[in-house]
Protein backbone atom coordinates (compact mmCIF):
# COMPACT_ATOMS: atom_id res chain seq x y z
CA UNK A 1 3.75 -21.09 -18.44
CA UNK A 2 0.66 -22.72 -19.30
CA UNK A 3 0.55 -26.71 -18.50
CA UNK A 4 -0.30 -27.68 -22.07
CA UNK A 5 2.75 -27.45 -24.88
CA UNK A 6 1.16 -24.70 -26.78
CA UNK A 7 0.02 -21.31 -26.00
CA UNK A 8 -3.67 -20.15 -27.49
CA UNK A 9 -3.04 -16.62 -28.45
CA UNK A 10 -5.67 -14.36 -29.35
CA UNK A 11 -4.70 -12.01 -31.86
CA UNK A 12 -7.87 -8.43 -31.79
CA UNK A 13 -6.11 -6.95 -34.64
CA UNK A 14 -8.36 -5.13 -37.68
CA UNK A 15 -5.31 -4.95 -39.63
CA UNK A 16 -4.51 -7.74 -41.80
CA UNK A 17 -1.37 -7.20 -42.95
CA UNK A 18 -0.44 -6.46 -39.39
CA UNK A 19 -2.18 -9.50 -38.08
CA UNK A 20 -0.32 -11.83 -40.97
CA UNK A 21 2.90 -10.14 -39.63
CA UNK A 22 2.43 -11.43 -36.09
CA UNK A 23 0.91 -14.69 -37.04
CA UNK A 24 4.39 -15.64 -38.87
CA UNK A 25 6.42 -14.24 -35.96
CA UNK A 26 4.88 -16.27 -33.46
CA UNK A 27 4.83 -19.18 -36.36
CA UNK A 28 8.53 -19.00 -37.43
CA UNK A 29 9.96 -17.72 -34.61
CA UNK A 30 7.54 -19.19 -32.02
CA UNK A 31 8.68 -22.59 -32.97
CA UNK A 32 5.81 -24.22 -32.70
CA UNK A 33 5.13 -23.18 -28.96
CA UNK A 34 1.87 -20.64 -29.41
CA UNK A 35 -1.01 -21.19 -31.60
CA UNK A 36 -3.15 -17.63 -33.17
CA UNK A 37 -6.77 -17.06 -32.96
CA UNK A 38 -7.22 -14.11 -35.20
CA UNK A 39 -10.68 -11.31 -34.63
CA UNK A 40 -11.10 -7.95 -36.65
CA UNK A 41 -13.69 -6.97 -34.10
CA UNK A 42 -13.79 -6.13 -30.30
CA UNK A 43 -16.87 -8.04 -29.96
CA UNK A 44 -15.65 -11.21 -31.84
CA UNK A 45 -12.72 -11.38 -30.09
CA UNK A 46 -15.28 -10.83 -26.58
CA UNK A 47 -17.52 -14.19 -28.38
CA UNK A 48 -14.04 -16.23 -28.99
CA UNK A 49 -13.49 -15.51 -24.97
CA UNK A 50 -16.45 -16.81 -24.15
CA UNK A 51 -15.79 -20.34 -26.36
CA UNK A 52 -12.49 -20.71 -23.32
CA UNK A 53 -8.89 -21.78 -24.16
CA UNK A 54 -7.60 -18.48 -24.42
CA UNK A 55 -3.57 -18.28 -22.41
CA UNK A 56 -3.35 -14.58 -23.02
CA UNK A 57 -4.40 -11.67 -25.30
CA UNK A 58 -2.98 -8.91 -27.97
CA UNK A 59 -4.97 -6.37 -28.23
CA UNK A 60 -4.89 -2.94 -30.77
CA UNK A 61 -6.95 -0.55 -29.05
CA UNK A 62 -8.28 1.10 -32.90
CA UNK A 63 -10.66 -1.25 -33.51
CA UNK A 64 -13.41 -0.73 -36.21
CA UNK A 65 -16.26 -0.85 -32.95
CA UNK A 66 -14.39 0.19 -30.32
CA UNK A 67 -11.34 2.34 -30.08
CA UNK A 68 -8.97 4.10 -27.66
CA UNK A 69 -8.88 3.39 -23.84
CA UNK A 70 -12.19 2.31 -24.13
CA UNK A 71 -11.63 -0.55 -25.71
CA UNK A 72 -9.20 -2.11 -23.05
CA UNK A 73 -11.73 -1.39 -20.70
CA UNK A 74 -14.35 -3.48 -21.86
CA UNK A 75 -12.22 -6.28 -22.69
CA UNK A 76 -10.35 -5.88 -19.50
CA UNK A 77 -13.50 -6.42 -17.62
CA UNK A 78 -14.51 -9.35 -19.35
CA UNK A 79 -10.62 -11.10 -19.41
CA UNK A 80 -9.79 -10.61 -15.76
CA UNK A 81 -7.92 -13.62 -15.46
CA UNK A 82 -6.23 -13.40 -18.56
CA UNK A 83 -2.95 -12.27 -19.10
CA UNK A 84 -3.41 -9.09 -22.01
CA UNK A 85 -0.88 -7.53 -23.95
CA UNK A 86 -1.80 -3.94 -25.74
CA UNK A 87 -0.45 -3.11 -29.28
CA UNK A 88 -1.13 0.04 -30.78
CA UNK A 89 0.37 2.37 -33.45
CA UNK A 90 0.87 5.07 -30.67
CA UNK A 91 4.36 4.95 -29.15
CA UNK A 92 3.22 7.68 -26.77
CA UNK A 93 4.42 6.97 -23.58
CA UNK A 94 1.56 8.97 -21.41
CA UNK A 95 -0.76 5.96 -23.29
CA UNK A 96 2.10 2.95 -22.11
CA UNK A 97 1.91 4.27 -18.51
CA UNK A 98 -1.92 4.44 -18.35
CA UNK A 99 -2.25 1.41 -19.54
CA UNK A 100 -0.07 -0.53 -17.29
CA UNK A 101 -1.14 0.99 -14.42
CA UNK A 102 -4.74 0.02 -15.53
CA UNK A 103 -3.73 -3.68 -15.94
CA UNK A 104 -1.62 -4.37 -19.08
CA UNK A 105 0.80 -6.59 -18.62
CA UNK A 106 3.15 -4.94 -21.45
CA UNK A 107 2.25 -2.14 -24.11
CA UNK A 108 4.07 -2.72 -27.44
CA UNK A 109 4.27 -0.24 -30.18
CA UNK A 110 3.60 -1.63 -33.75
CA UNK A 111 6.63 0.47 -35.12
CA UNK A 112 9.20 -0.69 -33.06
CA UNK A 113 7.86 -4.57 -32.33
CA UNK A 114 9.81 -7.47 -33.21
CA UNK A 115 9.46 -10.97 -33.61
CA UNK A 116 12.43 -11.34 -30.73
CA UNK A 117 10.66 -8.45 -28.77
CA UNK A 118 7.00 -9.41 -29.23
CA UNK A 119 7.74 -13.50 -28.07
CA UNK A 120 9.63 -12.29 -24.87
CA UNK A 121 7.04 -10.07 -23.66
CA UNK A 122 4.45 -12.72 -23.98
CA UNK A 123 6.71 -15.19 -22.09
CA UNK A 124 7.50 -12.44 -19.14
CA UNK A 125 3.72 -11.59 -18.92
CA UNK A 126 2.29 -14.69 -18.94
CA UNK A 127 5.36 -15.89 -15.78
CA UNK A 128 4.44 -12.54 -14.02
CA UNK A 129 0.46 -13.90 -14.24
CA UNK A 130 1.19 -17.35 -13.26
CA UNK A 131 3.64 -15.75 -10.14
CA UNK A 132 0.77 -13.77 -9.13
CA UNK A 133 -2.14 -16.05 -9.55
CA UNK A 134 -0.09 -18.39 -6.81
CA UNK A 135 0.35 -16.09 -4.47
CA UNK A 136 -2.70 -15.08 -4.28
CA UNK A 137 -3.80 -19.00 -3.62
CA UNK A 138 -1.70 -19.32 -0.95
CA UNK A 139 -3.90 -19.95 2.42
CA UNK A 140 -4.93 -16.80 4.00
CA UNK A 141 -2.72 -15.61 7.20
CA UNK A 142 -4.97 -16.88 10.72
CA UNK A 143 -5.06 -13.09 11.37
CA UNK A 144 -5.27 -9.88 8.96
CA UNK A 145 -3.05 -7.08 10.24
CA UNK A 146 -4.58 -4.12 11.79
CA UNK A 147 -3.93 -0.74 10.44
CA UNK A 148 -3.62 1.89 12.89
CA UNK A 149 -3.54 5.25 11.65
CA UNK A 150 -1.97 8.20 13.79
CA UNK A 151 -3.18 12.04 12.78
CA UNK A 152 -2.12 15.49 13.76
CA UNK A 153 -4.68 18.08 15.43
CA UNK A 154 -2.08 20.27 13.89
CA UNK A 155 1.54 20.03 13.14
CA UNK A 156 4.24 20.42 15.81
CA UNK A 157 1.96 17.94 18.15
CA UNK A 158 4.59 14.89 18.22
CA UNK A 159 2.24 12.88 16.05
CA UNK A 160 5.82 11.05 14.37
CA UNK A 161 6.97 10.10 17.95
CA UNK A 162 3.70 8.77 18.99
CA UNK A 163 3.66 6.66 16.04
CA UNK A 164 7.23 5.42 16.24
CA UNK A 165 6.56 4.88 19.63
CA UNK A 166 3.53 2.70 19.43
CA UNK A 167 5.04 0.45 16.61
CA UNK A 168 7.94 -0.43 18.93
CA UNK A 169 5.74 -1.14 21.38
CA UNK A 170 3.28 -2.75 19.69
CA UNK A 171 6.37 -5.50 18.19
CA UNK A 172 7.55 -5.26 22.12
CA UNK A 173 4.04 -6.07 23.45
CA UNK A 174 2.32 -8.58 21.20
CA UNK A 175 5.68 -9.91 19.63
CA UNK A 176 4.09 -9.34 16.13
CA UNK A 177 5.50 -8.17 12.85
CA UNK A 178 5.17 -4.54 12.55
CA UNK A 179 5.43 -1.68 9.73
CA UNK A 180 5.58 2.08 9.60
CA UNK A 181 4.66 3.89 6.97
CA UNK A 182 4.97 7.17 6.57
CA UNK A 183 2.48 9.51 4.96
CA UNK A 184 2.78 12.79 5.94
CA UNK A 185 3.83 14.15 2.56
CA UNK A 186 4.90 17.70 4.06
CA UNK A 187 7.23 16.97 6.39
CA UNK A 188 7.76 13.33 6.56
CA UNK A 189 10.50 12.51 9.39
CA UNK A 190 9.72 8.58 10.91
CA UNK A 191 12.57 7.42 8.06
CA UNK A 192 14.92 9.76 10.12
CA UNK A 193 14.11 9.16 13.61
CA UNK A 194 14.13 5.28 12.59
CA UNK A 195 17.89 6.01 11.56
CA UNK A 196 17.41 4.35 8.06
CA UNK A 197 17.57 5.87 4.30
CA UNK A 198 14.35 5.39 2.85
CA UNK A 199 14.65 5.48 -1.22
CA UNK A 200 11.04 4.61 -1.76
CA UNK A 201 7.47 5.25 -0.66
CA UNK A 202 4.06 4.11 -0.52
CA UNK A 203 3.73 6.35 -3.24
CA UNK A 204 5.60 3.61 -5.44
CA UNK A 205 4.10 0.37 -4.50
CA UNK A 206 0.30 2.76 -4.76
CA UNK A 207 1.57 3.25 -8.37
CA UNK A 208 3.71 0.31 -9.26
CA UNK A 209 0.23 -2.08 -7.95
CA UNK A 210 0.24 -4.63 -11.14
CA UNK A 211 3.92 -5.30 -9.83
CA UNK A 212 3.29 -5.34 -5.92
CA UNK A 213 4.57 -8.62 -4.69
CA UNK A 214 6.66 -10.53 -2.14
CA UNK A 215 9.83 -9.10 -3.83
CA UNK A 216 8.61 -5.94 -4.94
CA UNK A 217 7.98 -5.13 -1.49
CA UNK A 218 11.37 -5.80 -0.70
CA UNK A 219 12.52 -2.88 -2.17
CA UNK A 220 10.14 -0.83 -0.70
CA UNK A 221 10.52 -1.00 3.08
CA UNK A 222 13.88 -0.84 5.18
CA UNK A 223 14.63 -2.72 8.28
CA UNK A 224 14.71 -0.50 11.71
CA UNK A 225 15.29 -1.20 14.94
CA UNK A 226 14.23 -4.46 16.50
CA UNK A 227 13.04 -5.83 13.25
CA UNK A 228 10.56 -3.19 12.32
CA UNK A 229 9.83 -2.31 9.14
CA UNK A 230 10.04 1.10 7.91
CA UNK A 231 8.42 2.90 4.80
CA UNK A 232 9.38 6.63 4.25
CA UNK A 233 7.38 9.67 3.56
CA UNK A 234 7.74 10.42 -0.49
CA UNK A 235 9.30 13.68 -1.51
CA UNK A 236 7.17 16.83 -1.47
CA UNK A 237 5.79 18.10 -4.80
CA UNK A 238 2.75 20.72 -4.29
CA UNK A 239 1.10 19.02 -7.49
CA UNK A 240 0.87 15.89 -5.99
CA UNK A 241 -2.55 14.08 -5.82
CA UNK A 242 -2.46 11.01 -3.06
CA UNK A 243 -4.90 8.30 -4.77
CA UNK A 244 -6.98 6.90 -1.66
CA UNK A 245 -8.41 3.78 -3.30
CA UNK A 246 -4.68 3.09 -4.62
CA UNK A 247 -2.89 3.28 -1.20
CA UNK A 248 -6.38 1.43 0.29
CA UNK A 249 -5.18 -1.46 -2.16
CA UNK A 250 -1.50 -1.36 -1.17
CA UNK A 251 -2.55 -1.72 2.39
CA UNK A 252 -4.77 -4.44 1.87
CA UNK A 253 -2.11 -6.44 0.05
CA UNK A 254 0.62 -5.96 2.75
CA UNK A 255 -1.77 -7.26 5.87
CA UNK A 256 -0.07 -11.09 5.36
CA UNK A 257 2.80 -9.56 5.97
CA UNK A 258 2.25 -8.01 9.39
CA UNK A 259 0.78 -8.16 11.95
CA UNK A 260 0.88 -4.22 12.42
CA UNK A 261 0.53 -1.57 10.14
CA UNK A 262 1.20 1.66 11.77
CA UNK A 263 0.25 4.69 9.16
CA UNK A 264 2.14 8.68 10.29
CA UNK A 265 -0.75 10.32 8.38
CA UNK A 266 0.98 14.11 9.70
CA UNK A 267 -1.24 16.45 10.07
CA UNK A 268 -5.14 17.32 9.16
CA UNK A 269 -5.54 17.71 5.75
CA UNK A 270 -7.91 16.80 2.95
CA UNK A 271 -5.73 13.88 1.63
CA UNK A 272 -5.38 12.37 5.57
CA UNK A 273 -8.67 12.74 6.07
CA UNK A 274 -9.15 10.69 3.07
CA UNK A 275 -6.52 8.28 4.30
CA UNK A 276 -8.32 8.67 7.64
CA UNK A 277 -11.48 6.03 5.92
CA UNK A 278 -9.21 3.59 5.02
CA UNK A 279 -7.71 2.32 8.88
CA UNK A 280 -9.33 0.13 10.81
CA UNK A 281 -8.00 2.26 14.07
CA UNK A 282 -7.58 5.87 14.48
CA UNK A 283 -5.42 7.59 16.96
CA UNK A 284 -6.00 11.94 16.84
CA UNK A 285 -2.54 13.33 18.79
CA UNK A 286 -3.24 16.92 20.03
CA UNK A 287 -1.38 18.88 23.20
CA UNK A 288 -2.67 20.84 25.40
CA UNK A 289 -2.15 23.96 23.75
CA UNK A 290 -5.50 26.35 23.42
CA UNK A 291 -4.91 26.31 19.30
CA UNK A 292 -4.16 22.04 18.97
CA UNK A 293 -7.29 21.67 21.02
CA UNK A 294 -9.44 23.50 19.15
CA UNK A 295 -8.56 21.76 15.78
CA UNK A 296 -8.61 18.48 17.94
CA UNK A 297 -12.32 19.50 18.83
CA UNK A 298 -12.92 20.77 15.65
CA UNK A 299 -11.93 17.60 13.77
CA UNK A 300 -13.86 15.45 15.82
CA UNK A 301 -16.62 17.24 15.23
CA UNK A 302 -16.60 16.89 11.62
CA UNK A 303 -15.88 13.63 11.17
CA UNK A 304 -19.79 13.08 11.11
CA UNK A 305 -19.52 14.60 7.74
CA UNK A 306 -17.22 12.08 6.19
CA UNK A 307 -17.22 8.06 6.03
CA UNK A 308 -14.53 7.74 8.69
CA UNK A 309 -16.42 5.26 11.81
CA UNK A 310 -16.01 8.01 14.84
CA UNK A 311 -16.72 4.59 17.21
CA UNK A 312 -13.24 3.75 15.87
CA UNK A 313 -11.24 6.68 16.98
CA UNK A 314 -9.59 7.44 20.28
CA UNK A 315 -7.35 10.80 21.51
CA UNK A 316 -3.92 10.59 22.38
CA UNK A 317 -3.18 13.82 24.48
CA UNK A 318 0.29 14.77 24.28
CA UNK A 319 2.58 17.13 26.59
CA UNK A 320 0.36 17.04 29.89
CA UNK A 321 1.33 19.04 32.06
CA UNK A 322 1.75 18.16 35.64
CA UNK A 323 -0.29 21.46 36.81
CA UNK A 324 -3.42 20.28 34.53
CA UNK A 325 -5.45 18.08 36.93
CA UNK A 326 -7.93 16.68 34.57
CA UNK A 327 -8.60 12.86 34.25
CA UNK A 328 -8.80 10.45 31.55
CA UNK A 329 -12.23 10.65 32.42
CA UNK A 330 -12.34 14.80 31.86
CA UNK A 331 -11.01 14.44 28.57
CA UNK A 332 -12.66 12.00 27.31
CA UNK A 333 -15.93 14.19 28.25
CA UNK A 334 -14.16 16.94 26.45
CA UNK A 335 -13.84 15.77 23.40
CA UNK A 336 -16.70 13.20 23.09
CA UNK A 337 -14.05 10.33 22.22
CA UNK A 338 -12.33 7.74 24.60
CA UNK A 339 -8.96 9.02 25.70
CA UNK A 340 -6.34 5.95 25.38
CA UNK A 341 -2.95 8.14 26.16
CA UNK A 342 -2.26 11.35 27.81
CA UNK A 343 1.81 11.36 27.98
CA UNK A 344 3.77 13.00 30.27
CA UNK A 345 6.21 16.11 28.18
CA UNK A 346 9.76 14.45 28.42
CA UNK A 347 11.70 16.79 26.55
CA UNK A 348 15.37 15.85 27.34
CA UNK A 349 14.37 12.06 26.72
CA UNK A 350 12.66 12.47 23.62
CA UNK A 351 15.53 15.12 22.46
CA UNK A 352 18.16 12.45 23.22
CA UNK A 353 16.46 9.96 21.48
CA UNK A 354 15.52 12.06 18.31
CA UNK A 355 19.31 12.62 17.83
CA UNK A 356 20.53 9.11 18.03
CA UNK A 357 17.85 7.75 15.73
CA UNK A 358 15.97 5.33 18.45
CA UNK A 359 12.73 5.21 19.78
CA UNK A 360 12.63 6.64 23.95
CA UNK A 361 14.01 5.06 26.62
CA UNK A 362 11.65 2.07 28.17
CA UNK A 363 12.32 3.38 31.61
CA UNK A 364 11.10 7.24 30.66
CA UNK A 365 8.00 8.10 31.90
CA UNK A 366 7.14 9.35 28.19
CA UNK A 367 7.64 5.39 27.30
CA UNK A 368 5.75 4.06 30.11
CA UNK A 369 2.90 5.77 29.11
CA UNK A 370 3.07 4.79 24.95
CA UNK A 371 3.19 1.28 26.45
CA UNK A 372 -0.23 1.59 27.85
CA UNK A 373 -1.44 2.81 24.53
CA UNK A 374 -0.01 0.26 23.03
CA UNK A 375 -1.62 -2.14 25.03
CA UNK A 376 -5.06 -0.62 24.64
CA UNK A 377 -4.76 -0.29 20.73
CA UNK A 378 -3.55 -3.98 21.18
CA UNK A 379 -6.25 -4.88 23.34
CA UNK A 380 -4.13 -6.18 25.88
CA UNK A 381 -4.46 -5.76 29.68
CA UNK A 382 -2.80 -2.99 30.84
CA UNK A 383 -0.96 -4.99 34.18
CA UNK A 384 0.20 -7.50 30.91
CA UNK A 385 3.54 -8.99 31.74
CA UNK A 386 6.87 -7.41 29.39
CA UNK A 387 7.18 -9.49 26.05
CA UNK A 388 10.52 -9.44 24.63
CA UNK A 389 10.52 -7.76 20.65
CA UNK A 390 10.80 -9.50 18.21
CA UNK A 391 14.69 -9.81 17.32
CA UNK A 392 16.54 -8.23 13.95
CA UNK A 393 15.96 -10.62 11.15
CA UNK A 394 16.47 -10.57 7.57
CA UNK A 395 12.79 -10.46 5.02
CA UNK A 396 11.08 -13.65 5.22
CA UNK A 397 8.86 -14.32 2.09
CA UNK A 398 5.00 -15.17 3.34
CA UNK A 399 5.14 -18.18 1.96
CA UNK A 400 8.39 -19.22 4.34
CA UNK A 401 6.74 -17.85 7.40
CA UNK A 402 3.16 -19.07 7.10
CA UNK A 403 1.72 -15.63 7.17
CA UNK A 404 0.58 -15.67 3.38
């Protein structure tokens, strides 16, 4: 709560029988603890914001000047910091959602609010605020994770063993915090191969963002093997529109957390390309098959045409075959991109290890090869001596480790 005693509520209510209602809740009820400052209009209640002292804000969105969405909007923008609280005569719930997701802190219908109701929800939002507003003051971590983002040429090419791969290796090789998320919303299998249950997605924390924090997070990922972090894929729905600048935002919150992030964006597609602009590092998986090398060629290509940085992408070839005699070297010609992997196929290893839920064997030559990519995407030498991974642990909050 607030430091002083009494809580300066501003009341944008055109109403007046309405706005006498809530002035004696908070009064009676209130006991003293909250204070009203009453407008009609959206723009006197914008000239009261301007005088300062304001805690947090109720706001009807019929106003006689402004009305509808619009009207949170514009007061949104100018009351950033603020805690604000919508009432309106629509119950609807379509309204409720859209409005928290664009930054209420609570939407309260004028038919069913109470005095009991209408106090609680300005004590919750205003703790929520307060919770967030120290977090985010908390130093800054020494280094931002990296997102690394693995894509497809084309399904079938191993792209969800690559990218379990490298985030065991990565934890094994720098001895950092690492997370797995997975984003391939077609067939979405790195929950599965890391042996956990994965209730949640990205998909939740992209929608649940004015909740996203320490604990919230919590929910979302599940512990794998040697302390990694897993997020699953979220369940298929062909309606489903991935929001870009919404997962961009989740990812940029969860870098003081790790020092990884490790994205399965599945296959080429319009929503991983769009996913695609928002790593920092991009890995392409293809084989050598005629028809994954094409779309591998074909993709890099056009990635001239979107915003993704083609100086930040590199080819993982997958399944070479010990009868194809080209070089690092040749490939890297081939496609115009630097070449970081080309993995030996290692069938039997990567079938046994599919089936008991575990990432390949660090003696199998498919291993020994991820652990040179690993290195490279780390930045590491390659002759770099064996770090041990980081052991299983239980969630440590940010603000226990140092990270936040």
């Amino acid at each position: 709560m607030p430091n002083q005693q009494t809580i300066n509520v501003l009341l944008i209510e055109d109403n007046p029988e309405f706005a006498i209602l809530v002035e004696s809740w908070l009064g009676d009820e209130g006991k003293g603890r909250f204070t009203i400052c009453w407008r009609e209009t959206l723009a006197s209640g914008l000239q009261r914001l301007r005088d300062g002292g304001i805690d947090v804000i109720l706001l009807d969105l019929g106003l006689s000047d402004s009305d509808g969405t619009a009207t949170f909007a514009t007061l949104r923008e100018s009351a950033a910091a603020i805690p604000l609280l919508v009432l309106s005569g629509d119950g609807g719930e379509a309204l409720a959602v859209q409005m928290i997701r664009e930054g209420a802190e609570d939407y309260l219908a004028k038919s069913s609010c109470t005095a009991e109701g209408l106090i609680r929800a300005l004590r919750f939002a205003l703790t929520r605020h307060i919770s967030r507003v120290e977090l985010s003051n908390v130093a800054p971590p020494t280094r931002s994770g990296k997102v690394v983002g693995l894509i497809g040429s084309k399904g079938g090419v191993g792209t969800t063993t690559v990218a379990c791969s490298l985030a065991a290796d990565l934890a094994r090789e720098t001895g950092e915090k690492v997370v797995v998320c997975d984003l391939d919303f077609y067939t979405g299998t790195v929950a599965f191969l890391a042996g956990v249950a994965s209730e949640y997605s990205i998909l939740d924390a992209a929608e649940n963002l004015e909740r996203l924090d320490d604990s919230y997070w919590q929910k979302i990922v599940k512990r794998g093997q040697n302390g990694i972090d897993i997020v699953g894929s979220p369940l298929f729905h062909p309606s489903a529109k991935v929001d870009a600048k919404k997962i961009g935002e989740v990812l940029f919150r969860i870098r003081r957390y790790y020092g990884w992030i490790v994205l399965d964006l599945g296959r080429q597609s319009r929503d991983a390309s769009l996913l695609c602009e928002r790593v920092d590092e991009l890995l392409l998986v293809t084989t050598t098959a005629v028809s994954s090398l094409y779309e591998a060629k074909r993709f890099c290509g056009s990635i001239s045409q979107t915003s993704i940085n083609r100086e930040r992408m590199r080819i993982v070839v997958n399944e070479l075959n010990k009868d194809q005699k080209l070089s690092r070297a040749d490939w890297t010609s081939a496609f115009g991109n630097p070449v970081c992997g080309v993995l030996p196929p290692d069938g039997a290893e990567l079938h046994k290890a599919a089936l008991e839920r575990r990432p390949p064997q660090e003696s199998s030559s498919f291993r020994k090869e991820m652990m040179k990519v690993a290195r490279s995407v780390a930045s590491l030498p390659e002759s770099r001596a064996k770090r041990a991974a980081p052991p299983l642990f239980s969630w440590r909050s940010p603000l226990e480790t140092g990270r936040a």
